[in-house]
N, C-alpha and C. Protein backbone atom coordinates (compact mmCIF):
# COMPACT_ATOMS: atom_id res chain seq x y z
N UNK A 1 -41.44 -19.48 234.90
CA UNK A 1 -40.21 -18.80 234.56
C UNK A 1 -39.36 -19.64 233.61
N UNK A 2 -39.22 -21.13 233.86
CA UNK A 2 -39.16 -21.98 233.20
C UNK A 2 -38.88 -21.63 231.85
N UNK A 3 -40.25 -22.19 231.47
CA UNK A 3 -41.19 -22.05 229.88
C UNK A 3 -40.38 -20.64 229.42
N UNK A 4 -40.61 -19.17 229.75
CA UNK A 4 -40.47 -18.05 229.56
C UNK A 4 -38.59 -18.19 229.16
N UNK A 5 -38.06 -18.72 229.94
CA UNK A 5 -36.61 -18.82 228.89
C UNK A 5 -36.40 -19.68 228.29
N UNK A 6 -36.70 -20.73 228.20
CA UNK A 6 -36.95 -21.70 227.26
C UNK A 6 -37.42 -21.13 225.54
N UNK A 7 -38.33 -20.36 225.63
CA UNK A 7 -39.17 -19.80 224.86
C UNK A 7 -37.79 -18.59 224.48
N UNK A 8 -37.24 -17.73 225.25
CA UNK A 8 -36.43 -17.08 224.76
C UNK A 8 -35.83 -17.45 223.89
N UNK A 9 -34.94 -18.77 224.79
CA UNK A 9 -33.67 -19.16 223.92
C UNK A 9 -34.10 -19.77 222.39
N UNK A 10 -35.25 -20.27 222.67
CA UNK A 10 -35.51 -20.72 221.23
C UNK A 10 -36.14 -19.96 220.09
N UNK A 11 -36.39 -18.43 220.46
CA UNK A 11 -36.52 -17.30 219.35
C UNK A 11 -35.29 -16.99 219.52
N UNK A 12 -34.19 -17.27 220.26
CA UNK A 12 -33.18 -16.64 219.61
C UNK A 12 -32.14 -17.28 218.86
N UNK A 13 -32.06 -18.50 219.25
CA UNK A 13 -31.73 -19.36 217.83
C UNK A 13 -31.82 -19.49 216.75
N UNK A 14 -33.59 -19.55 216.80
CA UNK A 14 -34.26 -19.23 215.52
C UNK A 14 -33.97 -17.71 214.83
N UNK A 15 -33.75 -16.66 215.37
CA UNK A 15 -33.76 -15.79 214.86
C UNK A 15 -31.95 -15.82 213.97
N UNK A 16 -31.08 -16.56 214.71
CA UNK A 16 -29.70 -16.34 214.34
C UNK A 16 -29.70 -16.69 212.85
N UNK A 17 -30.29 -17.81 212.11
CA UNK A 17 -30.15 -17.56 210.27
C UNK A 17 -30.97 -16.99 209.91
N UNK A 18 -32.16 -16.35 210.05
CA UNK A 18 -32.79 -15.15 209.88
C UNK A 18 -31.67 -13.32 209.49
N UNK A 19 -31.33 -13.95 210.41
CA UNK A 19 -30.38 -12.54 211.34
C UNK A 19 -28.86 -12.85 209.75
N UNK A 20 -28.63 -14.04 210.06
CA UNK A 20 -27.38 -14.55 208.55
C UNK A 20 -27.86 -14.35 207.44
N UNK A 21 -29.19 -14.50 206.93
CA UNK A 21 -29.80 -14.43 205.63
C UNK A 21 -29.90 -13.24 205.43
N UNK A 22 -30.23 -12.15 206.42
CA UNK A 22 -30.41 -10.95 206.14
C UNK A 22 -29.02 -9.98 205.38
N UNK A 23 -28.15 -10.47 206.29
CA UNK A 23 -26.74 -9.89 206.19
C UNK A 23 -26.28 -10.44 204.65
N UNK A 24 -26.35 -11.87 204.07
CA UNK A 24 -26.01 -11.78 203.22
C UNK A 24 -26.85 -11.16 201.74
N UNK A 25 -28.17 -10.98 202.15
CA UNK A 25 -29.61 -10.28 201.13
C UNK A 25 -28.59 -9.05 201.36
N UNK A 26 -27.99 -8.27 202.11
CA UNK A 26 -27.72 -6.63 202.45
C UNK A 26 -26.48 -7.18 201.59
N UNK A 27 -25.69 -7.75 201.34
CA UNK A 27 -24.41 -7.75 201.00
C UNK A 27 -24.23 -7.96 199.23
N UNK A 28 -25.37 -8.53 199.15
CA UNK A 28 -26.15 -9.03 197.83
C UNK A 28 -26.42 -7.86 197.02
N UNK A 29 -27.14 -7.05 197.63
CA UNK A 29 -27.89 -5.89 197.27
C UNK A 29 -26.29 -5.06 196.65
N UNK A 30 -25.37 -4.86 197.52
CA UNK A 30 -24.49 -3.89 197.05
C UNK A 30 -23.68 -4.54 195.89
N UNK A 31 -23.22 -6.02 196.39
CA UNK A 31 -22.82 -6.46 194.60
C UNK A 31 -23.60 -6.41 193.84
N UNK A 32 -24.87 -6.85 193.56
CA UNK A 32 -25.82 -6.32 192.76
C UNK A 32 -25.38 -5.11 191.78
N UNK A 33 -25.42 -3.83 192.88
CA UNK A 33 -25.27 -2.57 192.78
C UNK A 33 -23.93 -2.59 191.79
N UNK A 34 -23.16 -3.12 191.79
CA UNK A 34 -21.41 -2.71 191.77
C UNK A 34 -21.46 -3.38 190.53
N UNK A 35 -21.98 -4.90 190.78
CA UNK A 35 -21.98 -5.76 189.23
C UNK A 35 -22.51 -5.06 188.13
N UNK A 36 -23.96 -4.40 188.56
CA UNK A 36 -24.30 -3.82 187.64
C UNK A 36 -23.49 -2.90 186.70
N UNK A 37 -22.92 -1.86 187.74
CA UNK A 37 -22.25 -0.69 186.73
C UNK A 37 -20.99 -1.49 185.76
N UNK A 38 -20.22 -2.39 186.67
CA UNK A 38 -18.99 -2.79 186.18
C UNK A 38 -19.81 -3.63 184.53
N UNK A 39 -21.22 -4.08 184.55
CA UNK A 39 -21.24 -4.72 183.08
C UNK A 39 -22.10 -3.61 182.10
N UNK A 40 -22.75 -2.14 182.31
CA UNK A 40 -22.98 -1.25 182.08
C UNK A 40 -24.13 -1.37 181.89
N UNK A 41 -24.85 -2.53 183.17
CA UNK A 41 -26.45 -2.53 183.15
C UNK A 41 -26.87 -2.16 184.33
N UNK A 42 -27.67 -0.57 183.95
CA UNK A 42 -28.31 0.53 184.79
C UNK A 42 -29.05 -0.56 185.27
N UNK A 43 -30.21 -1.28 184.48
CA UNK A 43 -31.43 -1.65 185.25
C UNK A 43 -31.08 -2.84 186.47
N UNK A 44 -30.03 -3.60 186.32
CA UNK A 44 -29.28 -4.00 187.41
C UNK A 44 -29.20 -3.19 188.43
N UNK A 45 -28.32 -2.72 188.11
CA UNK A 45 -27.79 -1.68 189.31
C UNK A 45 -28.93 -0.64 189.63
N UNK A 46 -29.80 0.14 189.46
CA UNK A 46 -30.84 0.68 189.82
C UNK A 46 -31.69 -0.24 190.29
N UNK A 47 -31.97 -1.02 190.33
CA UNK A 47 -32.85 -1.68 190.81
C UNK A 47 -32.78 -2.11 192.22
N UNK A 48 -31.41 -1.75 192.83
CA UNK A 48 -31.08 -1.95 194.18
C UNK A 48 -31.46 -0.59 194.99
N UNK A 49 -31.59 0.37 194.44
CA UNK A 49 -31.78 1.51 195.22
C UNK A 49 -33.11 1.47 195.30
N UNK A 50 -33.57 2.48 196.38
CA UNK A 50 -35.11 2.38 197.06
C UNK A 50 -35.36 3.53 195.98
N UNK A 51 -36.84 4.29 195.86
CA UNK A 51 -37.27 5.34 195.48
C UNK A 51 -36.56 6.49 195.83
N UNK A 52 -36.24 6.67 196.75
CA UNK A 52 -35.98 7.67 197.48
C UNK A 52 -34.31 7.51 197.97
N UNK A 53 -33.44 7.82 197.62
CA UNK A 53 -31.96 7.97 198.05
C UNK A 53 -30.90 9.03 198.09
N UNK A 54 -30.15 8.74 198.72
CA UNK A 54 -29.07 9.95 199.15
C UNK A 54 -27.74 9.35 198.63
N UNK A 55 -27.36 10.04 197.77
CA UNK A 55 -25.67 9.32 197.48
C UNK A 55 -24.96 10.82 197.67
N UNK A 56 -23.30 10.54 198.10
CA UNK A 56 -22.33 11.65 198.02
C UNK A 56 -20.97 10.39 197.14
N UNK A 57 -20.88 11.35 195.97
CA UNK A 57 -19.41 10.36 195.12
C UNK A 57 -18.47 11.85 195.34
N UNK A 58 -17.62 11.41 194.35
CA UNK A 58 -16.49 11.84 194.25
C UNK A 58 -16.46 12.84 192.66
N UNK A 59 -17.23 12.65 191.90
CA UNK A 59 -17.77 13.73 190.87
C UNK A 59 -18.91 14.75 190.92
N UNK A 60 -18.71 15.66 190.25
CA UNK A 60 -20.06 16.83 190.37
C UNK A 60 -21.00 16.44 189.74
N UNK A 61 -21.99 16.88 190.37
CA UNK A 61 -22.36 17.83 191.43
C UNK A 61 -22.16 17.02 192.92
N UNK A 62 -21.49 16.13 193.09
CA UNK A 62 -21.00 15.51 194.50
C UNK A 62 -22.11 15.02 195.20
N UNK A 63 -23.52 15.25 195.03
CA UNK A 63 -24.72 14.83 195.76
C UNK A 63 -25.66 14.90 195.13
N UNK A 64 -26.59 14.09 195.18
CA UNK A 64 -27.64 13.35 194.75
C UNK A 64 -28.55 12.55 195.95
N UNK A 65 -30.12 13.04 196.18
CA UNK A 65 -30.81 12.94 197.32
C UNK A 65 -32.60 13.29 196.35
N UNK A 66 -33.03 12.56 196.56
CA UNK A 66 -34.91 12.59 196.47
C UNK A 66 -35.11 11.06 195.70
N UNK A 67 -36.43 11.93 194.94
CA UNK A 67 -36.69 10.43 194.41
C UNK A 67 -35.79 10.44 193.25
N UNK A 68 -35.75 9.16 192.49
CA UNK A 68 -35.33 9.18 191.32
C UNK A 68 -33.21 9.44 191.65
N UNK A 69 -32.56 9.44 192.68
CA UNK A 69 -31.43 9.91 192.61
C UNK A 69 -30.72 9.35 191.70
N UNK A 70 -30.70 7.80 192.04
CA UNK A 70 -29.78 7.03 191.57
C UNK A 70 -29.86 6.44 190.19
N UNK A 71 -30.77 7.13 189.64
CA UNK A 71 -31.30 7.45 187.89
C UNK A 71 -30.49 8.29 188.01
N UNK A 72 -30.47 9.27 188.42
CA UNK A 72 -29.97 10.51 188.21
C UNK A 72 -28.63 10.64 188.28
N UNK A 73 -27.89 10.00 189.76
CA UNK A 73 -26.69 10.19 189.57
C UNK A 73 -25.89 9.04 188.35
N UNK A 74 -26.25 8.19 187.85
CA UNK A 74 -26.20 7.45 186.75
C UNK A 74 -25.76 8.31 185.58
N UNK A 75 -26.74 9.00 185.22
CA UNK A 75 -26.49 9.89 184.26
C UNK A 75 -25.54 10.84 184.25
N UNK A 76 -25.68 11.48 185.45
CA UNK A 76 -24.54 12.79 185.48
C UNK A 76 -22.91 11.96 185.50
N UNK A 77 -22.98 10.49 185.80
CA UNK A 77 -21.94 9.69 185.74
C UNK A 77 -21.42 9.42 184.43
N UNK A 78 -22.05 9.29 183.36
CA UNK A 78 -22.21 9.14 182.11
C UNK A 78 -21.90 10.33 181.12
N UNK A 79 -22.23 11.34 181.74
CA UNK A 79 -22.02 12.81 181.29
C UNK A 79 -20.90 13.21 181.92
N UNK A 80 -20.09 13.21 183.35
CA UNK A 80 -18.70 13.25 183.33
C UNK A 80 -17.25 12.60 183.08
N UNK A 81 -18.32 11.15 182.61
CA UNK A 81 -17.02 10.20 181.81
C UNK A 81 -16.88 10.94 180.55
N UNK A 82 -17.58 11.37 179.76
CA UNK A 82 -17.85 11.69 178.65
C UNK A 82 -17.04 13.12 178.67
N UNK A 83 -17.21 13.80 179.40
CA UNK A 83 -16.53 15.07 179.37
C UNK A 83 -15.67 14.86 179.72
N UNK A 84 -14.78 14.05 180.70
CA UNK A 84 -13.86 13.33 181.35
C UNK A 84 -12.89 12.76 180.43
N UNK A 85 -13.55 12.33 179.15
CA UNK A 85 -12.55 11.44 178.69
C UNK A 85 -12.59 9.73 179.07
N UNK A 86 -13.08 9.49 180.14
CA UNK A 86 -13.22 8.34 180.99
C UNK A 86 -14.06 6.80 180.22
N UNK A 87 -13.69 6.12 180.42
CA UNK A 87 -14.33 4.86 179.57
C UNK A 87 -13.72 3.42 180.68
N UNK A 88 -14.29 2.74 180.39
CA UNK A 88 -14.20 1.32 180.82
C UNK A 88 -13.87 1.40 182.65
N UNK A 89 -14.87 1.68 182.94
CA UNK A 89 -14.69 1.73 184.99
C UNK A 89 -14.49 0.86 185.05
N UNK A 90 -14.76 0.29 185.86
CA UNK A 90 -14.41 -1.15 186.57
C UNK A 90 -14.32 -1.00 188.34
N UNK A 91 -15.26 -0.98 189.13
CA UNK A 91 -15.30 -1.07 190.83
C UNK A 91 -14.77 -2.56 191.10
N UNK A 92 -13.87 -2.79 191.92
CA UNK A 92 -13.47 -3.71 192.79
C UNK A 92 -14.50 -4.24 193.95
N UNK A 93 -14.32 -5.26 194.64
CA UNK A 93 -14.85 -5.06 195.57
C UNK A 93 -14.58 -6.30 196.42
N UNK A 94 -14.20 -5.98 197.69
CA UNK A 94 -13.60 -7.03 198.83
C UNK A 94 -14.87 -7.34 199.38
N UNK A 95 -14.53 -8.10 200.71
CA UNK A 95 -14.85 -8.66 201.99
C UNK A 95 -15.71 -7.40 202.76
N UNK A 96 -16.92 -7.22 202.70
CA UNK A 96 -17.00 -6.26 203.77
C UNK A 96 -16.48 -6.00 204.89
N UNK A 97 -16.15 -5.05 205.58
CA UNK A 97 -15.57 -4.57 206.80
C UNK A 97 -16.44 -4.62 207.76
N UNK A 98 -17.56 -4.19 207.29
CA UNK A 98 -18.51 -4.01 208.59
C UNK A 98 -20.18 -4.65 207.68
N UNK A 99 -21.00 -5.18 208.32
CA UNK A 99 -22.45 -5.43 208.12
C UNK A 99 -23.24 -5.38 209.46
N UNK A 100 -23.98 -4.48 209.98
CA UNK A 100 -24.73 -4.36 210.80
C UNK A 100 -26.43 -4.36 210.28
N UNK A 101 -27.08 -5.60 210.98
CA UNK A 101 -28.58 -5.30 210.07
C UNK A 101 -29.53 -5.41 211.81
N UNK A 102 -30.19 -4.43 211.62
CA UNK A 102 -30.86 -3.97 212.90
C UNK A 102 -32.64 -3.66 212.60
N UNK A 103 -33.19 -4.58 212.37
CA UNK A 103 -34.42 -4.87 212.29
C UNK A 103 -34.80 -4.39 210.58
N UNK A 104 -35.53 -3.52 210.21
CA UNK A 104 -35.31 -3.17 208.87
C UNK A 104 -34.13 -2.26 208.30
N UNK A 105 -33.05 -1.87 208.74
CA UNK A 105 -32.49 -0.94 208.00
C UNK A 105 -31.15 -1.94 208.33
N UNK A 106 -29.83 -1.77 207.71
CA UNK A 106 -28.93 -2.26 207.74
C UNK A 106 -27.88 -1.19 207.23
N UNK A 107 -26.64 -1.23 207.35
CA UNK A 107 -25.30 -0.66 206.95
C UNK A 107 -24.26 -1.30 206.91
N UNK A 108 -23.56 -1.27 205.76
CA UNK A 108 -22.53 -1.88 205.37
C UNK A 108 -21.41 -0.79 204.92
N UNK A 109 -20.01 -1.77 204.93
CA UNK A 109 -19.02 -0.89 204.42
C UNK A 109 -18.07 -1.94 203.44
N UNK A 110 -17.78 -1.76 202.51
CA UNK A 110 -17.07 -2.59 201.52
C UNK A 110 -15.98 -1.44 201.10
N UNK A 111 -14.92 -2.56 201.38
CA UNK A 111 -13.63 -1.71 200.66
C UNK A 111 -13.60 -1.91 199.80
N UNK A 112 -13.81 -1.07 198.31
CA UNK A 112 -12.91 -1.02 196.91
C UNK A 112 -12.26 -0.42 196.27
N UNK A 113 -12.35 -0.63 195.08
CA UNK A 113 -10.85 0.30 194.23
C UNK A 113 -11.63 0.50 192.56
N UNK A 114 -11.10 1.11 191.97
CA UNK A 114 -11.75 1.35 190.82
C UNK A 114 -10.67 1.48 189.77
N UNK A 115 -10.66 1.00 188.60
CA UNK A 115 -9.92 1.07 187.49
C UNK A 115 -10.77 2.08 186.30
N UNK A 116 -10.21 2.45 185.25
CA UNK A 116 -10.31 3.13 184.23
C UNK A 116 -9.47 3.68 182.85
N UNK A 117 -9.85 3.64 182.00
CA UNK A 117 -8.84 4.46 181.19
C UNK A 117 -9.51 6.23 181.17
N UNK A 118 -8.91 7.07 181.11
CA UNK A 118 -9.10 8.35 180.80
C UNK A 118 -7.84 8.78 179.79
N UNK A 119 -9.34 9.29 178.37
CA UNK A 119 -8.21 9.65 177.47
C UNK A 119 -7.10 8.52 177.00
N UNK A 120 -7.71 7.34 176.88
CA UNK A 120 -6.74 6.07 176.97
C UNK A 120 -5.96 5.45 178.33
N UNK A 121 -5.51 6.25 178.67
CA UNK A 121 -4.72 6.01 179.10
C UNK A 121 -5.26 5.32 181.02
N UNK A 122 -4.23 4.30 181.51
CA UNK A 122 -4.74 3.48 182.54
C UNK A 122 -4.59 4.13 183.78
N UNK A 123 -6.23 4.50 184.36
CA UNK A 123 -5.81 4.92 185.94
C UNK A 123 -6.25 3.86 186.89
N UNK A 124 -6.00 3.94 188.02
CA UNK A 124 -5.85 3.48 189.35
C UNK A 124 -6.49 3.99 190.42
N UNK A 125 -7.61 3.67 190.90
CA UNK A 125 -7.62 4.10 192.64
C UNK A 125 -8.06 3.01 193.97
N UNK A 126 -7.00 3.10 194.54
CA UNK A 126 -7.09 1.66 195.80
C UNK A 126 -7.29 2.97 196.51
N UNK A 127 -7.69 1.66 197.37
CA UNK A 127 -7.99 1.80 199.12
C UNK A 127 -9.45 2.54 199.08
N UNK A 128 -10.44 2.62 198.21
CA UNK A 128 -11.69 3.11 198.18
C UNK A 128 -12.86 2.62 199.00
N UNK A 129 -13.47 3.45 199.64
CA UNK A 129 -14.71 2.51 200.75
C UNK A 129 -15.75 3.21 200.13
N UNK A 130 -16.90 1.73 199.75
CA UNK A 130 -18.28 2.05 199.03
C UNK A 130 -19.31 1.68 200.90
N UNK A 131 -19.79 2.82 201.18
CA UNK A 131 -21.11 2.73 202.45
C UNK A 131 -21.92 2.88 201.82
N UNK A 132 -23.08 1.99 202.36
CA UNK A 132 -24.51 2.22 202.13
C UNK A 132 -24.97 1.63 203.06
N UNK A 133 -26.65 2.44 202.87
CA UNK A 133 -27.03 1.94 203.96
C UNK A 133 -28.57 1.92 203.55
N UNK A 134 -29.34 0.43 204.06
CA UNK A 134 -30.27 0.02 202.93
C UNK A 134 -31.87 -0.35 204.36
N UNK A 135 -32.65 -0.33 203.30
CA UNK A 135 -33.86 -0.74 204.48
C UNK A 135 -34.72 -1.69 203.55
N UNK A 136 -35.21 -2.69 204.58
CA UNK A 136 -35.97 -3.85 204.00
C UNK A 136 -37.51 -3.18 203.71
N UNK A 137 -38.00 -3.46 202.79
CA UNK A 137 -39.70 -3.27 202.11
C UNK A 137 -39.93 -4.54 201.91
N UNK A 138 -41.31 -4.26 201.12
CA UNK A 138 -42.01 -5.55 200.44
C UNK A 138 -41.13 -5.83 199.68
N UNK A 139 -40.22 -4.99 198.80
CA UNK A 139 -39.43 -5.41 198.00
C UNK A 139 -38.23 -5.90 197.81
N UNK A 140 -38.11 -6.47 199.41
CA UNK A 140 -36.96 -6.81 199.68
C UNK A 140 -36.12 -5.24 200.15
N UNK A 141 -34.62 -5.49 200.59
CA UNK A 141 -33.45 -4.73 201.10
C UNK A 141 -33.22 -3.74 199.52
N UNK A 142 -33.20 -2.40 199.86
CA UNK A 142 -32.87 -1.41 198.37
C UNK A 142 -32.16 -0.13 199.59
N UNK A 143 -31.43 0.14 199.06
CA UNK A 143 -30.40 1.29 199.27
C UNK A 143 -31.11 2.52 199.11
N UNK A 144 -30.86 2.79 200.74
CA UNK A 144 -31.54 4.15 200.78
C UNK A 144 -30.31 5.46 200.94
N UNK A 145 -29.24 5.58 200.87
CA UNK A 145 -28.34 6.27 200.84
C UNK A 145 -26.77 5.42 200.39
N UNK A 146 -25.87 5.94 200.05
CA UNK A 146 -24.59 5.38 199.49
C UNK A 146 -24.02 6.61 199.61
N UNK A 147 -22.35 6.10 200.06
CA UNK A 147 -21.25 7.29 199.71
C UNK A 147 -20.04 6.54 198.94
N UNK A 148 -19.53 6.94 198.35
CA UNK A 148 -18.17 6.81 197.56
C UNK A 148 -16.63 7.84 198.32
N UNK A 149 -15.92 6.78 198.93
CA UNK A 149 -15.26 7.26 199.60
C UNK A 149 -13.44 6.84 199.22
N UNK A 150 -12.59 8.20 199.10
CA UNK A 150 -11.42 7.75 198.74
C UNK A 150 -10.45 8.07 199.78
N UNK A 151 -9.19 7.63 199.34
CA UNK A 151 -8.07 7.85 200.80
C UNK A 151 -7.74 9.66 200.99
């Protein structure tokens, strides 16, 4: 009985920077994600999403889900700045609020805010929460769903 917790305690030690490395690879993944758009490199920022993803933003068509989404919602992003008027985004991004990583899949919540000009002129939006929620492959942690969330 001994040995048998002995043996516990010491996979679970071991597992605790395992368990830290993971959380910051998941936290990685979404700046990744965010850095990318803010320097207007897709292949950055796509490269964090899995094949297969689910996003809900705040522009139409509001959802984006199969393969290929986050190609996709990219574009239709690009096509409502453009019709929009919209130029120079800019995502914020804090301290996560929450990181939960539970064997392969993980979820996070990061509060941000987003800047822009539309039509020149300077907009504003605080208090914005970016969720996603990502699962580990061979290829490492990639985002299998995201929402864009405002007050």
């Amino acid at each position: 009985m001994r040995k048998l917790l002995i043996a516990t305690m010491v996979g679970i030690f071991a597992a605790g920077p395992a368990f830290a490395d993971d959380q910051a690879d998941v936290t990685a993944q979404v700046h990744q994600f965010i850095d990318g758009f803010n320097k207007g490199d897709a292949k950055s920022a796509l490269a964090t999403c899995a094949e297969q993803t689910s996003i809900i933003d705040e522009f139409p068509p509001h959802e984006w889900h199969g393969i290929g989404a986050c190609a996709k919602w990219a574009s239709d992003y690009e096509a409502n700045a453009k019709k929009e008027g919209i130029t120079d985004g800019v995502v914020t991004y804090g301290k996560p609020r929450h990181v939960m990583v539970t064997g392969d899949r993980a979820y996070v919540v990061t509060p941000t805010g987003y800047t822009w000009k539309q039509h020149g002129k300077p907009q504003k939006e605080k208090n914005a929460t970016f969720t996603a929620a990502l699962q580990k492959s061979a290829a490492g942690w990639r985002m299998v769903g995201w929402t864009w969330s405002t007050p």
